[in-house]
C-alpha atoms as a PDB file:
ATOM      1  CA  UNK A   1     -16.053 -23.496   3.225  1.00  0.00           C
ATOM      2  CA  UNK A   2     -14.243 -25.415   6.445  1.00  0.00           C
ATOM      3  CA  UNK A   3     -16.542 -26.058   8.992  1.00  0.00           C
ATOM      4  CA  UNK A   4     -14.647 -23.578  11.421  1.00  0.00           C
ATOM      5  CA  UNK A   5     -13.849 -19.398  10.401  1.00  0.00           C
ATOM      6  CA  UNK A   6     -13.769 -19.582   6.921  1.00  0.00           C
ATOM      7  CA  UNK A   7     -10.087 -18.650   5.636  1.00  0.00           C
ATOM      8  CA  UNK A   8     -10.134 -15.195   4.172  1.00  0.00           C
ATOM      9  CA  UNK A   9      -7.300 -13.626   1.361  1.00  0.00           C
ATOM     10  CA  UNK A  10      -7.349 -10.089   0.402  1.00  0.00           C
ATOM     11  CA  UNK A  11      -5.434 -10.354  -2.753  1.00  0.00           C
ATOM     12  CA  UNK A  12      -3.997  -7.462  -3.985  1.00  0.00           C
ATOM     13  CA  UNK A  13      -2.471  -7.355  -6.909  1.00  0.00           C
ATOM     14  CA  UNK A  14      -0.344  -5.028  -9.900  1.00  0.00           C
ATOM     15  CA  UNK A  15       3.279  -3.456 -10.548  1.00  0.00           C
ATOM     16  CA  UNK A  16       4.507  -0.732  -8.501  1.00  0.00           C
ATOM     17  CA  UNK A  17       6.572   0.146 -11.595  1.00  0.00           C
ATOM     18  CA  UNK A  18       3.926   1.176 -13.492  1.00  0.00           C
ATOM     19  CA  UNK A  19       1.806   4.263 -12.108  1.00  0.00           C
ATOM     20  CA  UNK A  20      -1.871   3.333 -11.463  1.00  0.00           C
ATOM     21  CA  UNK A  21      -0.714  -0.577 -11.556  1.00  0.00           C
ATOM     22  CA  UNK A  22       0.467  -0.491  -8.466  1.00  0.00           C
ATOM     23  CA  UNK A  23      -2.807   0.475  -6.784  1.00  0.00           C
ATOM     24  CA  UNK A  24      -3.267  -3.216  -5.162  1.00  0.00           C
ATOM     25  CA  UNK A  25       0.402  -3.471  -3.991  1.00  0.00           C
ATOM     26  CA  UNK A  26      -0.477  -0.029  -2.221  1.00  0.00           C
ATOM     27  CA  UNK A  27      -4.016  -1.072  -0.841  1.00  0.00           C
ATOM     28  CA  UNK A  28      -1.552  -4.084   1.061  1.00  0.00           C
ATOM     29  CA  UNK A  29       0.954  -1.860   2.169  1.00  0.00           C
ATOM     30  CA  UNK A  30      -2.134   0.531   3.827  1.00  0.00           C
ATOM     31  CA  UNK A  31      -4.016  -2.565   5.027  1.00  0.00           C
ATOM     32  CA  UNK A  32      -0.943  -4.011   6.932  1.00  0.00           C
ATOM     33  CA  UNK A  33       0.564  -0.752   8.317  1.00  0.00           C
ATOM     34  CA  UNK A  34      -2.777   0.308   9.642  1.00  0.00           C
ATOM     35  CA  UNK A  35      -4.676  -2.769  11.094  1.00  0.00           C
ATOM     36  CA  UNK A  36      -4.099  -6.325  12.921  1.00  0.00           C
ATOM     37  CA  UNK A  37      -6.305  -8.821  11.336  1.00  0.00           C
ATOM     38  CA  UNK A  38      -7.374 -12.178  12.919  1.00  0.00           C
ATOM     39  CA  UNK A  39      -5.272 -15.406  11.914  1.00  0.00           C
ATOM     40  CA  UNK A  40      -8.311 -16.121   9.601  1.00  0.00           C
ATOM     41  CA  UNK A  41      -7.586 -13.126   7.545  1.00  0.00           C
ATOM     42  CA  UNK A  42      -4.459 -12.811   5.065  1.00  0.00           C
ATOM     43  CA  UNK A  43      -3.691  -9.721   3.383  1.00  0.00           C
ATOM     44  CA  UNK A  44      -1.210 -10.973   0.413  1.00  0.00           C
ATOM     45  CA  UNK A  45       0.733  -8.639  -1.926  1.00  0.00           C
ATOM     46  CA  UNK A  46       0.322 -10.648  -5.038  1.00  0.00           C
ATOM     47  CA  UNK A  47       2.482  -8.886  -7.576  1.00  0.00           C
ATOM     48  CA  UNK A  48       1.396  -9.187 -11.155  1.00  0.00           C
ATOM     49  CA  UNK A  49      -1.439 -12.076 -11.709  1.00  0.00           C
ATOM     50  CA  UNK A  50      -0.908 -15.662 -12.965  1.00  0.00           C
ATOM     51  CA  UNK A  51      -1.516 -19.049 -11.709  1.00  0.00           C
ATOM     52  CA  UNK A  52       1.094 -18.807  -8.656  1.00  0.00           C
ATOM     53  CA  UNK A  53      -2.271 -17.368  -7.130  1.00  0.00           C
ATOM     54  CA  UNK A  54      -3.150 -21.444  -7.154  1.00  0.00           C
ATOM     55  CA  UNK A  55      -1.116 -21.707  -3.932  1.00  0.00           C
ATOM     56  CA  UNK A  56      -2.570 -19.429  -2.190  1.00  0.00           C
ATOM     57  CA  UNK A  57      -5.730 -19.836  -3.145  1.00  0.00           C
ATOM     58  CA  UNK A  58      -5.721 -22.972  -2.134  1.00  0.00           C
ATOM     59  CA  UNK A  59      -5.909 -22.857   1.566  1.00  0.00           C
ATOM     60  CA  UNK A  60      -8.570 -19.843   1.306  1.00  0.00           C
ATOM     61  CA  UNK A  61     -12.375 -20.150   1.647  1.00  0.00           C
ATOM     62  CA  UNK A  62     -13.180 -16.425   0.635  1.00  0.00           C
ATOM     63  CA  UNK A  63     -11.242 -14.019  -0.904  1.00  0.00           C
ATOM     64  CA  UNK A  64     -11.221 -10.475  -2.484  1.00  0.00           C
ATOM     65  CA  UNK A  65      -8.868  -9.742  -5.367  1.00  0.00           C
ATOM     66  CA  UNK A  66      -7.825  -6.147  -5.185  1.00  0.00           C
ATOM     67  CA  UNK A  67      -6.497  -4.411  -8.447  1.00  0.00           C
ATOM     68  CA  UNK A  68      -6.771  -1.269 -10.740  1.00  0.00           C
ATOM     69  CA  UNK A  69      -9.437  -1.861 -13.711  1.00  0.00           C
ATOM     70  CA  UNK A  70      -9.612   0.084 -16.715  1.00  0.00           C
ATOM     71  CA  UNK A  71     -12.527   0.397 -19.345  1.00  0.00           C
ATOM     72  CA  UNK A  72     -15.216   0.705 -16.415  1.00  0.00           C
ATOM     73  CA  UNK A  73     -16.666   3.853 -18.353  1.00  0.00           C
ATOM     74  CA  UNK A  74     -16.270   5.401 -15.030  1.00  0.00           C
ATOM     75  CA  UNK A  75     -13.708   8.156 -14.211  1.00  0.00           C
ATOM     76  CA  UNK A  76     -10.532   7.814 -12.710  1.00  0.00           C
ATOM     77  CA  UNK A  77     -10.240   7.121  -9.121  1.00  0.00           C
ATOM     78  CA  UNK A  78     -13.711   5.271  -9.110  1.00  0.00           C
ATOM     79  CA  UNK A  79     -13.702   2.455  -6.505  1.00  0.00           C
ATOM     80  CA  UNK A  80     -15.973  -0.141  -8.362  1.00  0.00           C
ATOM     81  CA  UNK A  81     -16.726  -3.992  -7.465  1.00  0.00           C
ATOM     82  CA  UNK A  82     -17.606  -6.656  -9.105  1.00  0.00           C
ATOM     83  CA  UNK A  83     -17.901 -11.133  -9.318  1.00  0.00           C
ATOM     84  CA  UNK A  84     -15.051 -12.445 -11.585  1.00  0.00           C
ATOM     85  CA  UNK A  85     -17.141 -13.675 -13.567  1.00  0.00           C
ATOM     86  CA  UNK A  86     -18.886 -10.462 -14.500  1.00  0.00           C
ATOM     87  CA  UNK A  87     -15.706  -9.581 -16.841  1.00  0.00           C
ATOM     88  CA  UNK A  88     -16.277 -10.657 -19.850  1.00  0.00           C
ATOM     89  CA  UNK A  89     -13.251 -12.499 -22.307  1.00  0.00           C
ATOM     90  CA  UNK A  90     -12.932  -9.354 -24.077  1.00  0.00           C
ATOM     91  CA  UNK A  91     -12.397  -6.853 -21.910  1.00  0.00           C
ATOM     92  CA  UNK A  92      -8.919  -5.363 -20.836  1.00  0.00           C
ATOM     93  CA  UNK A  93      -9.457  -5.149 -17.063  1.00  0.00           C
ATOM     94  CA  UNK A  94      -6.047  -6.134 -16.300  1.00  0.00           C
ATOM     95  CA  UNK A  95      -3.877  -4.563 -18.886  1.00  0.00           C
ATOM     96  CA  UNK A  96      -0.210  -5.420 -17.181  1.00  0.00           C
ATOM     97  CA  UNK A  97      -0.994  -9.318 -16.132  1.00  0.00           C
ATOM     98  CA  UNK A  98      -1.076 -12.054 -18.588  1.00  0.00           C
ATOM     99  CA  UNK A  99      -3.800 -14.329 -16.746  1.00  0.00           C
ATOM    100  CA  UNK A 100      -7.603 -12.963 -15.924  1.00  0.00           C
ATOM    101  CA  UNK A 101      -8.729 -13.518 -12.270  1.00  0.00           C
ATOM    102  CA  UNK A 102     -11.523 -15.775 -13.491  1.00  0.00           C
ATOM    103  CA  UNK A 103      -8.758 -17.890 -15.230  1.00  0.00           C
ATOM    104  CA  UNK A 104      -7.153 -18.514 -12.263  1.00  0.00           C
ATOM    105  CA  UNK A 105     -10.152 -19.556 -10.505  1.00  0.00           C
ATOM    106  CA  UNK A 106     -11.389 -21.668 -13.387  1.00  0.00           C
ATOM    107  CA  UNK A 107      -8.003 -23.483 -12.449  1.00  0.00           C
ATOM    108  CA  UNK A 108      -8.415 -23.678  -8.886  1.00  0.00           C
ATOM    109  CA  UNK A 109     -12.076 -25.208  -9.666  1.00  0.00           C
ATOM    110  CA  UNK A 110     -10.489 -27.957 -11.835  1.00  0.00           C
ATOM    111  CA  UNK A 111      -7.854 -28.871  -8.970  1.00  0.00           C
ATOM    112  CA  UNK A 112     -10.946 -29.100  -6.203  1.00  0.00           C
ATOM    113  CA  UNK A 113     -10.717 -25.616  -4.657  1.00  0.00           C
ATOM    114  CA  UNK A 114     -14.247 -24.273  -3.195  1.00  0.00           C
ATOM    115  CA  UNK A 115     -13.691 -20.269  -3.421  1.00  0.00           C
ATOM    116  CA  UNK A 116     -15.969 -17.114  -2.823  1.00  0.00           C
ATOM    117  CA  UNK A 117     -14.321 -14.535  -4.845  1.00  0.00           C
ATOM    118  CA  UNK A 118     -15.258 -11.069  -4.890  1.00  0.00           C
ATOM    119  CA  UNK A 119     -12.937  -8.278  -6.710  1.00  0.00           C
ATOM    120  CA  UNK A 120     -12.695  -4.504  -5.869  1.00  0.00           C
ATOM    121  CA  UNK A 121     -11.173  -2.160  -8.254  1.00  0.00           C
ATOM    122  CA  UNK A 122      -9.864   1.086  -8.995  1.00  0.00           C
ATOM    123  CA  UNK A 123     -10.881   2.977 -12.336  1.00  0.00           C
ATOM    124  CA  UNK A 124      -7.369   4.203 -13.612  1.00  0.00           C
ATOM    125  CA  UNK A 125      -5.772   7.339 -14.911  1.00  0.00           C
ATOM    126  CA  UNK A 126      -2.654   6.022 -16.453  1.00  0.00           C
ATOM    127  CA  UNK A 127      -0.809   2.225 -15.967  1.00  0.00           C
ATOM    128  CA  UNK A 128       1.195   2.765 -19.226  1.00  0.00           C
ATOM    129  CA  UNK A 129       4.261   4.929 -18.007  1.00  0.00           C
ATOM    130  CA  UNK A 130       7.224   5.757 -20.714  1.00  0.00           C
ATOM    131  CA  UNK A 131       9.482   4.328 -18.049  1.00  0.00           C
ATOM    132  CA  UNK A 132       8.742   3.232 -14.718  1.00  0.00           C
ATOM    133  CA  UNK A 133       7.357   5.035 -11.901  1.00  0.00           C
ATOM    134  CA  UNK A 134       6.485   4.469  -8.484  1.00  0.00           C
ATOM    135  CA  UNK A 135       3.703   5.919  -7.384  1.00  0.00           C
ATOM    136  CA  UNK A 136      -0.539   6.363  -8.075  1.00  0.00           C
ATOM    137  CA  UNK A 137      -1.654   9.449 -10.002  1.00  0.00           C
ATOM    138  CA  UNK A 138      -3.603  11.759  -8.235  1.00  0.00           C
ATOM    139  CA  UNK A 139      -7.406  10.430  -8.638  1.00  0.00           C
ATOM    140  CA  UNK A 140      -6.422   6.668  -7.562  1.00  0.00           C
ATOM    141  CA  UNK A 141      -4.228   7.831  -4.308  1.00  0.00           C
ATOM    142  CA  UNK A 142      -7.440   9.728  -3.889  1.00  0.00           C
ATOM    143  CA  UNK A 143      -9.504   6.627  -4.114  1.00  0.00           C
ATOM    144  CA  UNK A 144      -7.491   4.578  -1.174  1.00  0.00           C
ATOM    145  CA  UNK A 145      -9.639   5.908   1.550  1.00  0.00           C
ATOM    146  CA  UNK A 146     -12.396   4.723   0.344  1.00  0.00           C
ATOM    147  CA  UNK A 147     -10.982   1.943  -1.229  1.00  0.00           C
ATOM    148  CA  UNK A 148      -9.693   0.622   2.260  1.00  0.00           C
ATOM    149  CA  UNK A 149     -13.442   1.456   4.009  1.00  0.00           C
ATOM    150  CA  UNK A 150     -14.896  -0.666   1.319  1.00  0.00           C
ATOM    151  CA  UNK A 151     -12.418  -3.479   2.164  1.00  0.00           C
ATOM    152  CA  UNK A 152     -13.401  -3.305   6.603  1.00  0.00           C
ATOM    153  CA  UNK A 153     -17.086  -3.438   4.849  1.00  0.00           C
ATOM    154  CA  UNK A 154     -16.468  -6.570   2.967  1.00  0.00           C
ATOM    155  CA  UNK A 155     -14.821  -8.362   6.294  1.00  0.00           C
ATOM    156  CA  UNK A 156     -17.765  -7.163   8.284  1.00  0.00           C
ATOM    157  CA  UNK A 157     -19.722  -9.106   6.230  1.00  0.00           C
ATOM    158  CA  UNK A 158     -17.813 -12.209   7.284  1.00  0.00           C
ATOM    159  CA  UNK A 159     -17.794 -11.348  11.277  1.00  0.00           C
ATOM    160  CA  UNK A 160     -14.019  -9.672  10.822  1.00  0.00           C
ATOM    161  CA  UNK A 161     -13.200  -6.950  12.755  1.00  0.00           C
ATOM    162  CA  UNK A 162      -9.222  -5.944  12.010  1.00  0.00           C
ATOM    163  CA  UNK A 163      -8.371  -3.771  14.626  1.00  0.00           C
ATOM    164  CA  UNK A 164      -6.542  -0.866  13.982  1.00  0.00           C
ATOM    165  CA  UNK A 165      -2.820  -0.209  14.995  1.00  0.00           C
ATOM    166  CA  UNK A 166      -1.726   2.986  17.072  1.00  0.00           C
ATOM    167  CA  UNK A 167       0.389   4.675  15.736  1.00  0.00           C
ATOM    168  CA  UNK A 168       4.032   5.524  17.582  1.00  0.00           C
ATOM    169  CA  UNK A 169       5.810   8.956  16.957  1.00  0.00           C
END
């Protein structure tokens, strides 16, 4: 970490296109409508996951990767978090992306990059549409409350407090 505020990324990534998917696209759009962060703090809709992360994560200290998560064994709609590294090569955690967070970050180590990473995800009810649709099934639009109180928690921790926007009729 820099020797001044660390540099902080909330990463949220998926596909709008594809139900459930799109919970971290959703979890930017809430965090940006709703709050004004400090300069120290970027809130980045990521899109699907690969190593074009590299660029951002290179000028971030800390970050939390936001995404839905499937094969928790919890229900749908369960906020659950967890260190990259706790996914193992096997499982399926990120069903529409071709790259694992961890393999991104296994990257980033070999090009010099000092990162904290954290991830918070959302069980899922259904990412696998027939065709696409916009939108979160009911259990995970459910979960973004909580999902977004877990997220002002995991600033805290770092001395951020985003302060929240009024809201003009």
């Amino acid at each position: 970490m820099s020797s001044t505020q660390p540099k902080i990324g909330i990463l949220c990534v998926g596909n709008v296109l594809l139900l459930d998917e799109g919970f971290g696209p959703r979890i930017a759009q809430e965090l940006k409508e709703r709050y004004e962060f400090p300069d120290n703090v970027e809130v980045l809709d990521s899109g699907t996951m690969g190593m074009a992360l590299l660029a951002d994560l290179k000028r971030l200290d800390i970050v939390l990767m936001v995404d839905a998560v499937d094969n928790t064994g919890e229900t749908p709609g369960t906020v659950v978090t967890f260190l990259p590294e706790e996914i193992t090569p096997y499982q399926a955690f990120h069903g529409a992306h071709d790259t694992r967070f961890i393999d991104v970050l296994q990257a980033a180590a070999l090009l010099g990059y000092e990162i904290d990473a954290h991830c918070l995800g959302v069980q899922i009810l259904n990412m696998h549409p027939p065709k696409h649709i916009i939108g979160l099934t009911e259990p995970v639009e459910a979960s973004v409350p909580f999902a977004l109180e877990c997220i002002l928690g995991f600033l805290k921790r770092y001395g951020v407090q985003p302060i929240p926007k009024t809201v003009q009729n």
